[in-house]
PDB file of N, CA and C in Angstrom:
ATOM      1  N   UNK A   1      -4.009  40.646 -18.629  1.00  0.00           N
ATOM      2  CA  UNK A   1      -5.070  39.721 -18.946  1.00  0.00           C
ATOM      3  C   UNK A   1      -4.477  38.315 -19.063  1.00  0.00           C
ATOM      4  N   UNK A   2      -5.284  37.455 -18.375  1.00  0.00           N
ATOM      5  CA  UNK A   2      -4.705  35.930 -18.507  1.00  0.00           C
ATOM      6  C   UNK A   2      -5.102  35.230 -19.610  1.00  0.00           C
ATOM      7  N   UNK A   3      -4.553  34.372 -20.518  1.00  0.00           N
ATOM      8  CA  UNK A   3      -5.124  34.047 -21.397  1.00  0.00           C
ATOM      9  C   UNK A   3      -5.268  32.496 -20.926  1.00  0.00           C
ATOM     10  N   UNK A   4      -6.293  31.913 -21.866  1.00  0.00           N
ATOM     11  CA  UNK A   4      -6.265  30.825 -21.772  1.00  0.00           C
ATOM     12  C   UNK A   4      -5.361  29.508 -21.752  1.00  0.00           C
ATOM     13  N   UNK A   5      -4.505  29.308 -22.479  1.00  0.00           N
ATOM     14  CA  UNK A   5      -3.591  28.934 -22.788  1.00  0.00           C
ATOM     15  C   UNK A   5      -2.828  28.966 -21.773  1.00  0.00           C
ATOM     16  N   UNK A   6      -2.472  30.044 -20.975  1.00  0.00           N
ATOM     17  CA  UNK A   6      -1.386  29.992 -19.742  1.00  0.00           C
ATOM     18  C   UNK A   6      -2.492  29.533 -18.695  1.00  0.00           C
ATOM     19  N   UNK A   7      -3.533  29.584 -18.694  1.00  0.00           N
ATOM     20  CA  UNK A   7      -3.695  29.088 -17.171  1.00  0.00           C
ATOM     21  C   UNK A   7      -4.254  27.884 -17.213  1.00  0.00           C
ATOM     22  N   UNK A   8      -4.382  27.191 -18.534  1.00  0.00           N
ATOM     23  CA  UNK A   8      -4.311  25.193 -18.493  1.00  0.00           C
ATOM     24  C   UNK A   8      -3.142  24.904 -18.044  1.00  0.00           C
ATOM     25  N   UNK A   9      -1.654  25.474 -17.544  1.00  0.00           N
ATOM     26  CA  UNK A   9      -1.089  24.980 -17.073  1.00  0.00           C
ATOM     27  C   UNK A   9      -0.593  24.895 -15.852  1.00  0.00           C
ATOM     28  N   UNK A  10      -1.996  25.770 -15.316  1.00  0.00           N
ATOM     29  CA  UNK A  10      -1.425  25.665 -13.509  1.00  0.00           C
ATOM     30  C   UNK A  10      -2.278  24.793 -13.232  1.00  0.00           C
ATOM     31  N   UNK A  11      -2.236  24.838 -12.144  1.00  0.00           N
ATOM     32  CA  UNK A  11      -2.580  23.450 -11.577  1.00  0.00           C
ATOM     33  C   UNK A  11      -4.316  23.974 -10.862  1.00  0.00           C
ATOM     34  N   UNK A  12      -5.162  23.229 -10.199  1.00  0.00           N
ATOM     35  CA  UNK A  12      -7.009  23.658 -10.100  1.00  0.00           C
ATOM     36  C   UNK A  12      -6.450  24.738  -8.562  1.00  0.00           C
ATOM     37  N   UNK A  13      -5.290  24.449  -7.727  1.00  0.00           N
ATOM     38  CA  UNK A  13      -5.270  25.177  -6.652  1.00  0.00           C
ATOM     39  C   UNK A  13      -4.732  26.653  -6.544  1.00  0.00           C
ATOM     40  N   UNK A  14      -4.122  26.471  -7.941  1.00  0.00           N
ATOM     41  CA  UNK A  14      -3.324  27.628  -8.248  1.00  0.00           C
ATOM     42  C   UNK A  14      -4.404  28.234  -9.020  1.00  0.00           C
ATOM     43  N   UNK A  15      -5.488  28.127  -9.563  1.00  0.00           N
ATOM     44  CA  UNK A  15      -6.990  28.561 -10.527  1.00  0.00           C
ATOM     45  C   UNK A  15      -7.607  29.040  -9.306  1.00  0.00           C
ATOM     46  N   UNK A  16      -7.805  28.276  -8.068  1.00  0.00           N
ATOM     47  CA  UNK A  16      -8.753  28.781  -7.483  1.00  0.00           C
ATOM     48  C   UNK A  16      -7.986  29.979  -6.546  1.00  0.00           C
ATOM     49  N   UNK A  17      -6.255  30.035  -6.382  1.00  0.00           N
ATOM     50  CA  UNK A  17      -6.146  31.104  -5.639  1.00  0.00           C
ATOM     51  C   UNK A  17      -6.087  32.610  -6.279  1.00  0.00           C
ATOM     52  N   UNK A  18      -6.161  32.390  -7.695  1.00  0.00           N
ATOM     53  CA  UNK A  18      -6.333  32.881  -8.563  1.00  0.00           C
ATOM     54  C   UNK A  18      -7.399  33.943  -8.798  1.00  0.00           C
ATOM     55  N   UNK A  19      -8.505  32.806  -8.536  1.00  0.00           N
ATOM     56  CA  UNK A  19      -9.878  33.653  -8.534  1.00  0.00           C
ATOM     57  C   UNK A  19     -10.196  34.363  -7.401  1.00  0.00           C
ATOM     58  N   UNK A  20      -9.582  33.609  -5.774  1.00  0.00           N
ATOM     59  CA  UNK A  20      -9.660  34.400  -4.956  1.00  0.00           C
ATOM     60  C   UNK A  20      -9.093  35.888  -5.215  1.00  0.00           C
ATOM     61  N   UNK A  21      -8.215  35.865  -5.714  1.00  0.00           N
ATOM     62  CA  UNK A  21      -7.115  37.478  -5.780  1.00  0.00           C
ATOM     63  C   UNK A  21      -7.660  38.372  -6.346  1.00  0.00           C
ATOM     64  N   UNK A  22      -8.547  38.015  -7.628  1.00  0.00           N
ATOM     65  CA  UNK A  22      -9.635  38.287  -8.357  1.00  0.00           C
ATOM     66  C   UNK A  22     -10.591  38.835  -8.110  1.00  0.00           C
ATOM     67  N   UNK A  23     -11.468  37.845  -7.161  1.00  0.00           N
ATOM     68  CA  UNK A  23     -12.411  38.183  -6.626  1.00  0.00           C
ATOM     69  C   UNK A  23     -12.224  39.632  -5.913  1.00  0.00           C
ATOM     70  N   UNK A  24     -11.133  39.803  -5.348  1.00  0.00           N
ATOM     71  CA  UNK A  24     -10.941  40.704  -3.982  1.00  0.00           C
ATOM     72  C   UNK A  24     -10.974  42.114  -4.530  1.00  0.00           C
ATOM     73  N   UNK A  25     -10.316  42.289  -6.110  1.00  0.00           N
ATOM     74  CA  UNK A  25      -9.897  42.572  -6.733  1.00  0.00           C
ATOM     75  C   UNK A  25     -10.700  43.577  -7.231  1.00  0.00           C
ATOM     76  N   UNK A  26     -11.838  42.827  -7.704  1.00  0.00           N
ATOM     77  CA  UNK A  26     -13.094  42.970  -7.769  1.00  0.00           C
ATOM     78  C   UNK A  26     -13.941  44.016  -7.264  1.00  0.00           C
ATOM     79  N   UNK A  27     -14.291  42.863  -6.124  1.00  0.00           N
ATOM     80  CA  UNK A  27     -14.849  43.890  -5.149  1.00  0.00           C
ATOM     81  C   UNK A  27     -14.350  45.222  -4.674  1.00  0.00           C
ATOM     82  N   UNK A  28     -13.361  45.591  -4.832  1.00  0.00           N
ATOM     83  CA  UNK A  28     -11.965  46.807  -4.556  1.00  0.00           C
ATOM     84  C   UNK A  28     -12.458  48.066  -5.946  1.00  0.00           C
ATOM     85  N   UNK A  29     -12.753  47.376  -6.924  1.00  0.00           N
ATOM     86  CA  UNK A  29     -12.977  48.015  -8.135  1.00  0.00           C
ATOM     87  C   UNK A  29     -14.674  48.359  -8.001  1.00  0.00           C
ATOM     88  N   UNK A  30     -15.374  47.516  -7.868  1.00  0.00           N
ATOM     89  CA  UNK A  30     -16.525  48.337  -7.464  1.00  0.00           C
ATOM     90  C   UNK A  30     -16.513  49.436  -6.513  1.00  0.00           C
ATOM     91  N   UNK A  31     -15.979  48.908  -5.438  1.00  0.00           N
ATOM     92  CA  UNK A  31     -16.176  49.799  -4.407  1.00  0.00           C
ATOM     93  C   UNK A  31     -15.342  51.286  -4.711  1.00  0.00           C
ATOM     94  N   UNK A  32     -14.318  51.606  -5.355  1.00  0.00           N
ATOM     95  CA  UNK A  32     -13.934  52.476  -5.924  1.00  0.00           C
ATOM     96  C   UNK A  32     -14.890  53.056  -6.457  1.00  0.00           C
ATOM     97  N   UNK A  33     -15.752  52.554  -7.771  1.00  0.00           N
ATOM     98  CA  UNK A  33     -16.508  52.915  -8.946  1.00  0.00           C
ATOM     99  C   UNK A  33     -17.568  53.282  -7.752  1.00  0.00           C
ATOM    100  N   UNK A  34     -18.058  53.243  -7.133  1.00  0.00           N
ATOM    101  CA  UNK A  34     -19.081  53.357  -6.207  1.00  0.00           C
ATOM    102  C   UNK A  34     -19.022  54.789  -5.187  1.00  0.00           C
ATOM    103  N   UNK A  35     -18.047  54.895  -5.208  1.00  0.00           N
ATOM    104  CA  UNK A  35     -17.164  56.354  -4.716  1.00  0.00           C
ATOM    105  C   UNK A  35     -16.661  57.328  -5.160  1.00  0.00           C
ATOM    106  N   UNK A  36     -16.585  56.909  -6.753  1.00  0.00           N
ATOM    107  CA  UNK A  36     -16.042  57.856  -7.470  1.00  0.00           C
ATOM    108  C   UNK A  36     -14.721  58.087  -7.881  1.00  0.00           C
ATOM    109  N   UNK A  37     -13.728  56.742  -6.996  1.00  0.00           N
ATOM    110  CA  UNK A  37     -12.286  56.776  -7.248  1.00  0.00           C
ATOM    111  C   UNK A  37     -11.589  55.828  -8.181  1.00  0.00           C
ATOM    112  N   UNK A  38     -12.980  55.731  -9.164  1.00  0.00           N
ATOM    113  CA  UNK A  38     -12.006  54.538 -10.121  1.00  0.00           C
ATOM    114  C   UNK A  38     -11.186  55.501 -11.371  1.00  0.00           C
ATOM    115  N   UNK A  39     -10.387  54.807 -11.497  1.00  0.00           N
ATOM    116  CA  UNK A  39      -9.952  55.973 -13.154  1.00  0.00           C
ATOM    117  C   UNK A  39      -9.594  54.850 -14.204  1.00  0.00           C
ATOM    118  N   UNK A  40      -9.939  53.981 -13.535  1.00  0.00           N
ATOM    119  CA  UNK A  40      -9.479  52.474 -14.801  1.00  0.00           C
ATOM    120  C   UNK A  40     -10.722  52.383 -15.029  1.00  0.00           C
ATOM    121  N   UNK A  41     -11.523  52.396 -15.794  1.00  0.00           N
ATOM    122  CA  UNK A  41     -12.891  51.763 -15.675  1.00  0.00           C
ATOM    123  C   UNK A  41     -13.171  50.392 -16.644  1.00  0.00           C
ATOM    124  N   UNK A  42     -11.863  49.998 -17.524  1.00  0.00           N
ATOM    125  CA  UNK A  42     -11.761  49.279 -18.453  1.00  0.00           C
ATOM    126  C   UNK A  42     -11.305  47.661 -17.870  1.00  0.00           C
ATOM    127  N   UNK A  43     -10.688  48.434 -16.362  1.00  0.00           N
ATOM    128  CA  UNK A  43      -9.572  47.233 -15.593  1.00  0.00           C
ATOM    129  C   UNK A  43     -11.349  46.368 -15.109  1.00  0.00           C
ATOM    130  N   UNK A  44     -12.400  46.933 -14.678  1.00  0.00           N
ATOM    131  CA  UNK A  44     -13.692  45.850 -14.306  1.00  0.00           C
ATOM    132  C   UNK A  44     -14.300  45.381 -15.150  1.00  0.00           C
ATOM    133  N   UNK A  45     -14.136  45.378 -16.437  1.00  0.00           N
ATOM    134  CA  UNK A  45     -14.435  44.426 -17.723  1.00  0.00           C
ATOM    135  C   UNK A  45     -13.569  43.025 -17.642  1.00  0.00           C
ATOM    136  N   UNK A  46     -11.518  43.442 -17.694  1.00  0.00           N
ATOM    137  CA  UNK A  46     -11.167  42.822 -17.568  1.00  0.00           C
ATOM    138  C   UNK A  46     -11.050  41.892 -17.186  1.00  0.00           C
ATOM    139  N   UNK A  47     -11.385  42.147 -15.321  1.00  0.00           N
ATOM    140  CA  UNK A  47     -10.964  41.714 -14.323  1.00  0.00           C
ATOM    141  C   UNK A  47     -12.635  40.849 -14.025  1.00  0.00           C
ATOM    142  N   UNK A  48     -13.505  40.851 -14.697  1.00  0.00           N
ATOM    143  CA  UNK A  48     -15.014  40.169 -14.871  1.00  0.00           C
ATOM    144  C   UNK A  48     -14.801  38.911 -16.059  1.00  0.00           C
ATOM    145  N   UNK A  49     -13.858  39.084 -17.203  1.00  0.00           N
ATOM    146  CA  UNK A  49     -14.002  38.466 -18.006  1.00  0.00           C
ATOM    147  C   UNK A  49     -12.811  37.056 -17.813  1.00  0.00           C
ATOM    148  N   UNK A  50     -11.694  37.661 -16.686  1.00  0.00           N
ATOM    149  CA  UNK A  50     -10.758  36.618 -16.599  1.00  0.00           C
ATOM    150  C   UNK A  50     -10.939  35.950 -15.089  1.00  0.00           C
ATOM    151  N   UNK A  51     -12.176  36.277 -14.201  1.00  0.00           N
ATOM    152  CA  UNK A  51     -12.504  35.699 -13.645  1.00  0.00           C
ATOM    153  C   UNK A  51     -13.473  34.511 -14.623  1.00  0.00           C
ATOM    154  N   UNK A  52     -14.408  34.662 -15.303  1.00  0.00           N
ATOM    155  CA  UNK A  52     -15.208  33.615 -15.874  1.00  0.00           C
ATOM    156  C   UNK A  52     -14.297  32.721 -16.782  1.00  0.00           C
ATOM    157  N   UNK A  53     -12.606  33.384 -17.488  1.00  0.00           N
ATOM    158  CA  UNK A  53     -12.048  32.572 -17.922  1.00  0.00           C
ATOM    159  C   UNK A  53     -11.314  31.154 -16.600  1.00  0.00           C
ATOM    160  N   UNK A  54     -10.806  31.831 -15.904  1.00  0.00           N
ATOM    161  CA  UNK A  54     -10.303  30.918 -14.495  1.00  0.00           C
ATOM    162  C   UNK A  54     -11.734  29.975 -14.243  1.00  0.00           C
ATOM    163  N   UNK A  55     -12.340  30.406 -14.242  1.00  0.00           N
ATOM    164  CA  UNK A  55     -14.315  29.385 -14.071  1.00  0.00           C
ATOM    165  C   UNK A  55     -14.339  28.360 -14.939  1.00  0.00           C
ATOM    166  N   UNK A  56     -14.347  28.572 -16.381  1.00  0.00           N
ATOM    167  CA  UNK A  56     -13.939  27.730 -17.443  1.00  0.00           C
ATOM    168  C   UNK A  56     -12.926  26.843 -17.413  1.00  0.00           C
ATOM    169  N   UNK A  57     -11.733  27.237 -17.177  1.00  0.00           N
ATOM    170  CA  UNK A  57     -10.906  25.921 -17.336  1.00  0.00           C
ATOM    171  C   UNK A  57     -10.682  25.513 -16.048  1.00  0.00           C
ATOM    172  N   UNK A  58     -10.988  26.052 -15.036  1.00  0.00           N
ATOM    173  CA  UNK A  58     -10.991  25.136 -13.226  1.00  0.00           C
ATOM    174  C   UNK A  58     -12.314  24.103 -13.500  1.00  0.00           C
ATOM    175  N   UNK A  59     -13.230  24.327 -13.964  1.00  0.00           N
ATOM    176  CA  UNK A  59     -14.280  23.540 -14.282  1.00  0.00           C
ATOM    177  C   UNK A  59     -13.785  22.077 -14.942  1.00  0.00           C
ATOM    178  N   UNK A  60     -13.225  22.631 -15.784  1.00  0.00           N
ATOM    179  CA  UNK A  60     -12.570  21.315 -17.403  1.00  0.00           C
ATOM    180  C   UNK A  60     -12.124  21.164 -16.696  1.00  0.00           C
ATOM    181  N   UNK A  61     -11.034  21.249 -16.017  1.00  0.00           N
ATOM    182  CA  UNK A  61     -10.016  20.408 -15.207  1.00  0.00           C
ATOM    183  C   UNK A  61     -10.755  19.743 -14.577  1.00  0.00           C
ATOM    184  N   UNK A  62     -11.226  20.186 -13.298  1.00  0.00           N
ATOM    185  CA  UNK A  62     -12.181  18.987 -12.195  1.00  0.00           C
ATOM    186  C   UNK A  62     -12.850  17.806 -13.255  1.00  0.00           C
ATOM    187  N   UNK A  63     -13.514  18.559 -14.253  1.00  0.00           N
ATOM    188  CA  UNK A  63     -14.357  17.436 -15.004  1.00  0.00           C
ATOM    189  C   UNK A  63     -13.360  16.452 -15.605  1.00  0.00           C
ATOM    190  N   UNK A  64     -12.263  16.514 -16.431  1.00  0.00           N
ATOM    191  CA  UNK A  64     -11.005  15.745 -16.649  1.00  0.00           C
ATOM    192  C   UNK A  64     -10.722  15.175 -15.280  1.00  0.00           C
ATOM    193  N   UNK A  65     -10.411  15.408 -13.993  1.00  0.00           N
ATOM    194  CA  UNK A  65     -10.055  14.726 -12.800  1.00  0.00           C
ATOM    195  C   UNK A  65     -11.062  13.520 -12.655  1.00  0.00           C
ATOM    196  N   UNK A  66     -12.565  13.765 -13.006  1.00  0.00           N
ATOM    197  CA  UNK A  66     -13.437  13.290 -12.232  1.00  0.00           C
ATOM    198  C   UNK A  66     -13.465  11.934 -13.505  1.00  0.00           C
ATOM    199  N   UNK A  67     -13.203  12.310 -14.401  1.00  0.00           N
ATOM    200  CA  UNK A  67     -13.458  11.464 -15.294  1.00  0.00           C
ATOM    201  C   UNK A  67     -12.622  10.372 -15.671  1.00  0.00           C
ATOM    202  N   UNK A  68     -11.373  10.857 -15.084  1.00  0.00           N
ATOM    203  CA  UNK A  68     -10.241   9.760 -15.178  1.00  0.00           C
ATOM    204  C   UNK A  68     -10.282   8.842 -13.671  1.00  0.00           C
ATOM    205  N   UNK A  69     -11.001   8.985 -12.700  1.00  0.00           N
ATOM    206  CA  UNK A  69     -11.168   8.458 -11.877  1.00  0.00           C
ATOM    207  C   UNK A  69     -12.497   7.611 -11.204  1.00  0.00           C
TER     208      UNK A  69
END
């Protein structure tokens, strides 16, 4: 699990490749759960809740970018 704290210090490109990996991640875990081959079922809570954390601070950041400029 990513916490907050560690991922204010990457940078918005390293957040968004982030969420891509995530995303994929994701979708991989449904599609399991959808088939019957998940045995983590705890890992698509996770993996839902540290995508919306990466959302949150890629957001603050842009808004800090936009605002200093």
């Amino acid at each position: 699990m990513a916490k907050a704290q560690d991922l204010k210090t990457l940078s918005v490109d390293q957040l968004d490749d982030e969420l891509v990996k995530l995303k994929k991640e994701q979708f991989n875990l449904r599609f399991q759960r959808a088939t019957g081959q998940l045995e983590n079922t705890a890992r698509v809570r996770q993996v839902r809740r540290d995508i919306a954390r990466i959302r949150t601070v890629a957001s603050a950041k842009r808004a800090e970018a936009e605002a200093k400029a």
